[in-house]
Protein backbone atom coordinates (compact mmCIF):
# COMPACT_ATOMS: atom_id res chain seq x y z
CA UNK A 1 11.36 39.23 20.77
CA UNK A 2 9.99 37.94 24.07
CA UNK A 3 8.43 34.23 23.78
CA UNK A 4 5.91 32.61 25.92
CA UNK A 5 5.65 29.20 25.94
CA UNK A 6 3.24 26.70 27.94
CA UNK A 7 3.64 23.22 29.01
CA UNK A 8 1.31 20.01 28.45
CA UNK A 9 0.29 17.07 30.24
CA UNK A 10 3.38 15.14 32.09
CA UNK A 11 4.41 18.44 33.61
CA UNK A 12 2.45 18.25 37.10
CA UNK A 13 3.55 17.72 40.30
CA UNK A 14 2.13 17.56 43.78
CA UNK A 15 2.00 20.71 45.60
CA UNK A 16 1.78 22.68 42.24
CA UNK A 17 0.20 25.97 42.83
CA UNK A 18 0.35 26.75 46.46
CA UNK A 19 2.91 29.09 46.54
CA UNK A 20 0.85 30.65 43.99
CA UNK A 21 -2.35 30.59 45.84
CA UNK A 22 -0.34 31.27 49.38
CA UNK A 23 1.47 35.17 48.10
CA UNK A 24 -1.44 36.03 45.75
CA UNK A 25 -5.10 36.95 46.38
CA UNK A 26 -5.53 37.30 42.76
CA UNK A 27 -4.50 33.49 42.30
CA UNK A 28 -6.71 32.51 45.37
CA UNK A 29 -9.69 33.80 43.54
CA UNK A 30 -9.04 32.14 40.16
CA UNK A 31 -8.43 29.16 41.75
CA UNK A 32 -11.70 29.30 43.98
CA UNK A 33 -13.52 30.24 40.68
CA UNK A 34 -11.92 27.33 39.07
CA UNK A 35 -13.37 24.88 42.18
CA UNK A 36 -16.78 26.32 41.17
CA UNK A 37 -16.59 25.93 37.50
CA UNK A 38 -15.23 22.16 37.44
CA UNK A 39 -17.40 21.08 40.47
CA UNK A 40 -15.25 19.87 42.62
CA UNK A 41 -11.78 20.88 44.25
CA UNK A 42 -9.29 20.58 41.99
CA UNK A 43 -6.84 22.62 44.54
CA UNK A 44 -6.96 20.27 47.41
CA UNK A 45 -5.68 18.01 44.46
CA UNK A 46 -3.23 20.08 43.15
CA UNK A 47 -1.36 21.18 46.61
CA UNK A 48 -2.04 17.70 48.29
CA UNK A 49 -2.74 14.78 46.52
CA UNK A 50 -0.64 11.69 45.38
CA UNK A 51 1.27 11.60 42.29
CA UNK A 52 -1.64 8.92 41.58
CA UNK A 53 -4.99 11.17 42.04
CA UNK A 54 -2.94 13.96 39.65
CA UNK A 55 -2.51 11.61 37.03
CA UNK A 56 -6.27 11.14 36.77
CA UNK A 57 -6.81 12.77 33.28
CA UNK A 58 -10.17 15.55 34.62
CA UNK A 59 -7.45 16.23 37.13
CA UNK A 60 -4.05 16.39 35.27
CA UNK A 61 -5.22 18.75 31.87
CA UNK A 62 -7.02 21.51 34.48
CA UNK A 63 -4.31 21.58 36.90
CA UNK A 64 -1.52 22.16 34.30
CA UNK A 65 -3.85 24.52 32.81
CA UNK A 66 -4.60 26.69 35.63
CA UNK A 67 -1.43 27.34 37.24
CA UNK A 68 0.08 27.86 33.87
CA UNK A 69 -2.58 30.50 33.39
CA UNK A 70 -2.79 31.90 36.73
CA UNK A 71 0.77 32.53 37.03
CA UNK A 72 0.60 34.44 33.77
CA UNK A 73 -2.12 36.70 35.47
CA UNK A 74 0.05 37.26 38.73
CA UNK A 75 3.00 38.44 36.35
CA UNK A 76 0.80 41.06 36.07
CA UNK A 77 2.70 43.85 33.98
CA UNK A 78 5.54 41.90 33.63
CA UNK A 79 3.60 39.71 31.01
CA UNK A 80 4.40 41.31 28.03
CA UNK A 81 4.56 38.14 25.26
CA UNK A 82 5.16 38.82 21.62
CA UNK A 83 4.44 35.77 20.60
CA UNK A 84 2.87 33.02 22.59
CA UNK A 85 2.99 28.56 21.97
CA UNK A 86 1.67 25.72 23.61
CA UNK A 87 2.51 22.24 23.54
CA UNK A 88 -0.96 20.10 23.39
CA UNK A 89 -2.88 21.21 26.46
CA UNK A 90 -0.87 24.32 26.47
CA UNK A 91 -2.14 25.90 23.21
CA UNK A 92 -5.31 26.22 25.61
CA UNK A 93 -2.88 28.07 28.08
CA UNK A 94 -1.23 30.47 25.31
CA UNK A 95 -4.72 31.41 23.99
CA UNK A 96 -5.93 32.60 27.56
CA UNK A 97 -1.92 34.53 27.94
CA UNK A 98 -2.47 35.90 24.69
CA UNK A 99 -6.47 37.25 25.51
CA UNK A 100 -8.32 35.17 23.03
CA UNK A 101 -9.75 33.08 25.49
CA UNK A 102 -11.25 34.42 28.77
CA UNK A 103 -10.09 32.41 32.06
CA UNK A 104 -13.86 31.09 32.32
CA UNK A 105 -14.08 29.55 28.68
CA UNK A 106 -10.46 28.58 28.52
CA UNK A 107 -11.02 26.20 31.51
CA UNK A 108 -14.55 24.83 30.43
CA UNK A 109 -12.77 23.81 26.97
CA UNK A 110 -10.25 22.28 28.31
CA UNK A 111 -12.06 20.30 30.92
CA UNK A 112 -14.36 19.51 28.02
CA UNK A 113 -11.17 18.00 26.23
CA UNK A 114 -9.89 16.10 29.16
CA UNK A 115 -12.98 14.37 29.54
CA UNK A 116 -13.15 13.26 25.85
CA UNK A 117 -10.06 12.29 25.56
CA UNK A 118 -10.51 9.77 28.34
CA UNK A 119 -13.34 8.48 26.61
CA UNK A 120 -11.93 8.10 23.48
CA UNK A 121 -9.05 6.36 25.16
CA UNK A 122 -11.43 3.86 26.62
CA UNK A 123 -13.05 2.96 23.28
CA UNK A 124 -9.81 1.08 21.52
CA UNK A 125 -6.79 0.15 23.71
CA UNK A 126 -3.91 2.24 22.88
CA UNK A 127 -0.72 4.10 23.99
CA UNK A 128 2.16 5.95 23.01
CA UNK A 129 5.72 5.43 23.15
CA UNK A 130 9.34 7.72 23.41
CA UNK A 131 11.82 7.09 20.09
CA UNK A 132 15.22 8.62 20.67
CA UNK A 133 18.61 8.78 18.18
CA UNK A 134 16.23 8.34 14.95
CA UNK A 135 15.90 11.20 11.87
CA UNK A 136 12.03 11.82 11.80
CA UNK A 137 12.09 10.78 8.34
CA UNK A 138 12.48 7.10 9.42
CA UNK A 139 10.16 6.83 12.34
CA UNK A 140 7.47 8.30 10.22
CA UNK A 141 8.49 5.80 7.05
CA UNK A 142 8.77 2.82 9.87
CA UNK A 143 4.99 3.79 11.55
CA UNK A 144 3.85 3.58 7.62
CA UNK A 145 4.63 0.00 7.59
CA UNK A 146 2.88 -1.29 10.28
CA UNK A 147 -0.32 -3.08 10.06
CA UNK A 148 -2.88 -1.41 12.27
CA UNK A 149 -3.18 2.25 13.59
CA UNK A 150 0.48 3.89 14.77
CA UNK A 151 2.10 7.37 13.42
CA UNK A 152 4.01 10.44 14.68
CA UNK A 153 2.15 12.02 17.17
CA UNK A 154 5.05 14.86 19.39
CA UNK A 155 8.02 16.44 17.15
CA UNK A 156 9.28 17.49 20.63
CA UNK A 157 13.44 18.09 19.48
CA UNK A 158 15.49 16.71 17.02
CA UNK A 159 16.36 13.13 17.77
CA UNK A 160 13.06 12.58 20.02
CA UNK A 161 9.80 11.42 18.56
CA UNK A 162 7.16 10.01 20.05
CA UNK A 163 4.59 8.03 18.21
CA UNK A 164 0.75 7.27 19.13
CA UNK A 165 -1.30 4.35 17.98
CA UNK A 166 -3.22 0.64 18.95
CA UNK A 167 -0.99 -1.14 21.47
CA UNK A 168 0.19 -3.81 19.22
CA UNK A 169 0.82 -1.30 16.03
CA UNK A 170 2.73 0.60 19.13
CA UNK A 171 5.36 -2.22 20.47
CA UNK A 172 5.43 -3.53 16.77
CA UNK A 173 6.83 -0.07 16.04
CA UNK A 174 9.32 0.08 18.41
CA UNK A 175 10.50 -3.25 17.99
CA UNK A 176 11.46 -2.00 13.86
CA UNK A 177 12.56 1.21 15.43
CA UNK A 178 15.36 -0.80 17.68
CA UNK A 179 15.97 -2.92 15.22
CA UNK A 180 17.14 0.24 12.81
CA UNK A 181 19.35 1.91 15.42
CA UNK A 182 17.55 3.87 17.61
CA UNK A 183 19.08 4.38 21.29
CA UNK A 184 15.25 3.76 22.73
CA UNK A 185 11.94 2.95 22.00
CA UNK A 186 10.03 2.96 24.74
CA UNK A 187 6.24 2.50 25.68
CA UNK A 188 5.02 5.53 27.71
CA UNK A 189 2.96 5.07 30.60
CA UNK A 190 0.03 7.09 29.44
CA UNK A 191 -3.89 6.06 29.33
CA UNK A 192 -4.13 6.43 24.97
CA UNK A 193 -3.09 7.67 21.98
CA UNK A 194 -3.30 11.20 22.02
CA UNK A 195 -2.23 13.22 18.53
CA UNK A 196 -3.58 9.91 16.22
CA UNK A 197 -6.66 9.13 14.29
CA UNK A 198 -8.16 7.18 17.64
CA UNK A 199 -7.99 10.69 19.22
CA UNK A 200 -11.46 11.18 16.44
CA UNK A 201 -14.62 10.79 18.88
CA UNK A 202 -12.84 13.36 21.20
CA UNK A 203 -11.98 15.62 18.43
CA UNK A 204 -16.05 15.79 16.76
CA UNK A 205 -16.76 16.22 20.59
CA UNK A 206 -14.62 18.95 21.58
CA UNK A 207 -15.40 20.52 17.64
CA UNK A 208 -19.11 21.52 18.95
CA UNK A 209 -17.34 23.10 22.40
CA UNK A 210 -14.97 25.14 20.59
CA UNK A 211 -17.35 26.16 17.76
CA UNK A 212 -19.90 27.80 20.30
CA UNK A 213 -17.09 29.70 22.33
CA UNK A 214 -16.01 32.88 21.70
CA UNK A 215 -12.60 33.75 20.09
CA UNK A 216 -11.33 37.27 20.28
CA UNK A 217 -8.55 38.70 18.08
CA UNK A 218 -5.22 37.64 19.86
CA UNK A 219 -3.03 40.57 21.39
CA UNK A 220 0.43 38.77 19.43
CA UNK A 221 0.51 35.61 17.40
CA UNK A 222 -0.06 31.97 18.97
CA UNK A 223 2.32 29.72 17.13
CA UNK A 224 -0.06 26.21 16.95
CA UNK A 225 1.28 22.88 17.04
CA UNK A 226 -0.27 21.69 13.45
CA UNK A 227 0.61 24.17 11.30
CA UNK A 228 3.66 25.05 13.34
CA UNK A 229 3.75 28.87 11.91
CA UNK A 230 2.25 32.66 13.57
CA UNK A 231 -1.93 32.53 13.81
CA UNK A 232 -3.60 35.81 14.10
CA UNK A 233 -7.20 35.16 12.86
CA UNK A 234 -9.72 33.85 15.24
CA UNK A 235 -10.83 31.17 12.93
CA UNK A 236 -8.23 30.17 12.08
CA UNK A 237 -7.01 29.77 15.53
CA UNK A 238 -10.38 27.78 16.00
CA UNK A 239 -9.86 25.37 13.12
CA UNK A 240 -6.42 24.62 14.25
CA UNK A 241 -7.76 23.84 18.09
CA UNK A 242 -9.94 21.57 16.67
CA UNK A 243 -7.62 19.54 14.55
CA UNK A 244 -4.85 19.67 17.36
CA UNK A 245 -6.25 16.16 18.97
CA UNK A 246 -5.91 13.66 15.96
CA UNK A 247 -2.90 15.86 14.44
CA UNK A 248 0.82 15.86 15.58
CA UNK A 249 2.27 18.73 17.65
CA UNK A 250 4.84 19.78 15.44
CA UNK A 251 7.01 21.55 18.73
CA UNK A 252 10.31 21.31 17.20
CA UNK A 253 8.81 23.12 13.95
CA UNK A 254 7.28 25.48 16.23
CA UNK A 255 10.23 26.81 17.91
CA UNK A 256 12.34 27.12 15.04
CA UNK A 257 9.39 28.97 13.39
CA UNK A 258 9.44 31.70 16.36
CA UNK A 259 13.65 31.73 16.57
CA UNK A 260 13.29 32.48 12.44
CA UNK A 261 10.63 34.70 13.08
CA UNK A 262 13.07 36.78 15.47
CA UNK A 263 12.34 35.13 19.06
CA UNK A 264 15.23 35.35 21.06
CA UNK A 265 14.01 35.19 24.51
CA UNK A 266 12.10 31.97 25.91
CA UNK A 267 9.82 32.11 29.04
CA UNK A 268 8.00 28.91 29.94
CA UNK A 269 4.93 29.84 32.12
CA UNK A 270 3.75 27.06 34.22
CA UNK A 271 4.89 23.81 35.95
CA UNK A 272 8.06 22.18 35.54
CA UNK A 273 10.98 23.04 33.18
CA UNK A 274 10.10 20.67 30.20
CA UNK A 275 10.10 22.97 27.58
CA UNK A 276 13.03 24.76 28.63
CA UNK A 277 15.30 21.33 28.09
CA UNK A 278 13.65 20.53 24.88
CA UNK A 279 14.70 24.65 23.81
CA UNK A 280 18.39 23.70 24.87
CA UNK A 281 17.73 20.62 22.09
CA UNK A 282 16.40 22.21 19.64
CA UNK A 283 18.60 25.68 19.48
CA UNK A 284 21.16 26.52 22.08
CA UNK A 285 22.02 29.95 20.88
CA UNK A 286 18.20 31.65 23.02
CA UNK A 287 18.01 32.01 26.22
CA UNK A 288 15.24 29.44 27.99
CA UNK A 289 13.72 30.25 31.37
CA UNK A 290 11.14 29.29 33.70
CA UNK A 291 8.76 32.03 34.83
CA UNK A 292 8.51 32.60 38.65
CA UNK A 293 6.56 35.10 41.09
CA UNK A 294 7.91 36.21 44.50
């Protein structure tokens, strides 16, 4: 079976896009619709601004977004997913691929979520950090000892883990996590901690979004990152978007779900090739690709 799979935040880079927006008048007008919708120009952003204005979280989450879903829609018939995944801010991406979004709502949602995140972000100081060369077992047992607020928060392959948490619970963490063998532990470079209980004032905010948007029945099953297993039913879906901010993406899970499941083929639609080298981690024996339009 054919997969689709859709990157998260990390993934951008200047210039992301134009080629896009350059061969295809269908692009153009989804991204001029998208200019309209957010209120400002998130293109002029995308194709020309620093590394430094793309970072900006209202910025970063969108961009990803759109020219994961725009190159979807320039694939035209060639888009032909059986089952569809997302890693964070991609699940938003797979649900548009997979029809139970529309463009319109998919992008309002997930400019909704950028800009709580960033608030909740800015309420406790907080962060996330890269473990590499431990079992999962251990980092989660070693986050459970730590006074204060740290925990598993990306099962992106076997052997890398990050974690999510208060700054202090955070370098505390890593510290143990060196200390018992692992090859690095190492504080990201990223504005909170995303996928952890502090993620909560973003998650009751985006709950009201997502409760009055429509859902429609998917065309093949989204695989989401907390339960890590095929969704079908729209409220389902819903209750699992919704729990997705303070709840670890379970990627590794995820794939190995779909490969069981009988995915054999592995597109990632969108910027970057992220997801393709975590695929080569996790199972060698599909084939990972990157999606392109000429």
């Amino acid at each position: 079976m054919k997969a689709y799979i859709f990157p998260g935040q990390g993934a951008q880079y200047t210039g992301m896009g134009l080629d896009l927006y350059e061969k295809s008048p269908l692009a153009q007008e989804h991204f001029e619709k998208a200019n309209k919708i957010l209120g400002f120009s998130i293109t002029d952003v995308m194709f020309e601004g620093t590394a430094e204005e793309l970072k900006q979280t209202k910025v970063t989450q969108p961009a990803i977004f759109l020219h994961s879903v725009i190159l979807a829609k320039v694939l035209g018939d060639d888009f032909k997913p059986e089952m569809v995944a997302g890693h964070s801010l991609g699940e938003l991406s797979a649900l548009v691929a997979n029809q139970v979004l529309s463009f319109e709502d998919g992008l309002q949602l997930v400019s909704k979520r950028a800009l709580a995140m960033q608030k909740a972000c800015e309420i406790t100081p907080s962060t996330m950090a890269a473990v590499l060369g431990l079992e999962d077992k251990v980092v989660e047992d070693t986050c459970a000892e730590v006074d204060g607020v740290v925990v598993a928060a990306n099962y992106n392959c076997p052997g890398q883990l990050v974690i999510s948490g208060e700054v202090k619970a955070v370098e505390k963490a890593c510290k143990l996590l060196t200390e018992k063998g692992a090859k690095r532990a190492l504080v990201l470079p990223v504005g909170g901690a995303f996928h952890s209980p502090l993620m909560e004032p973003a998650r009751e905010e985006l709950a009201a979004a997502i409760e009055a948007t429509n859902f429609n029945q998917p065309i093949c099953a989204i695989y989401q990152n907390v339960v890590a297993k095929a969704v079908n039913d729209p409220v389902k879906i819903k209750e699992n978007l919704i729990a997705q901010l303070t709840a670890p993406v379970k990627w590794t899970q995820s794939i190995q779900q779909m490969i069981a499941d009988g995915g054999t083929e592995f597109i990632e639609v969108g910027p970057g090739k992220v997801l393709q080298g975590l695929m080569r981690k996790i199972d060698r024996n599909v084939t990972a690709s990157g999606a392109s339009f000429e």
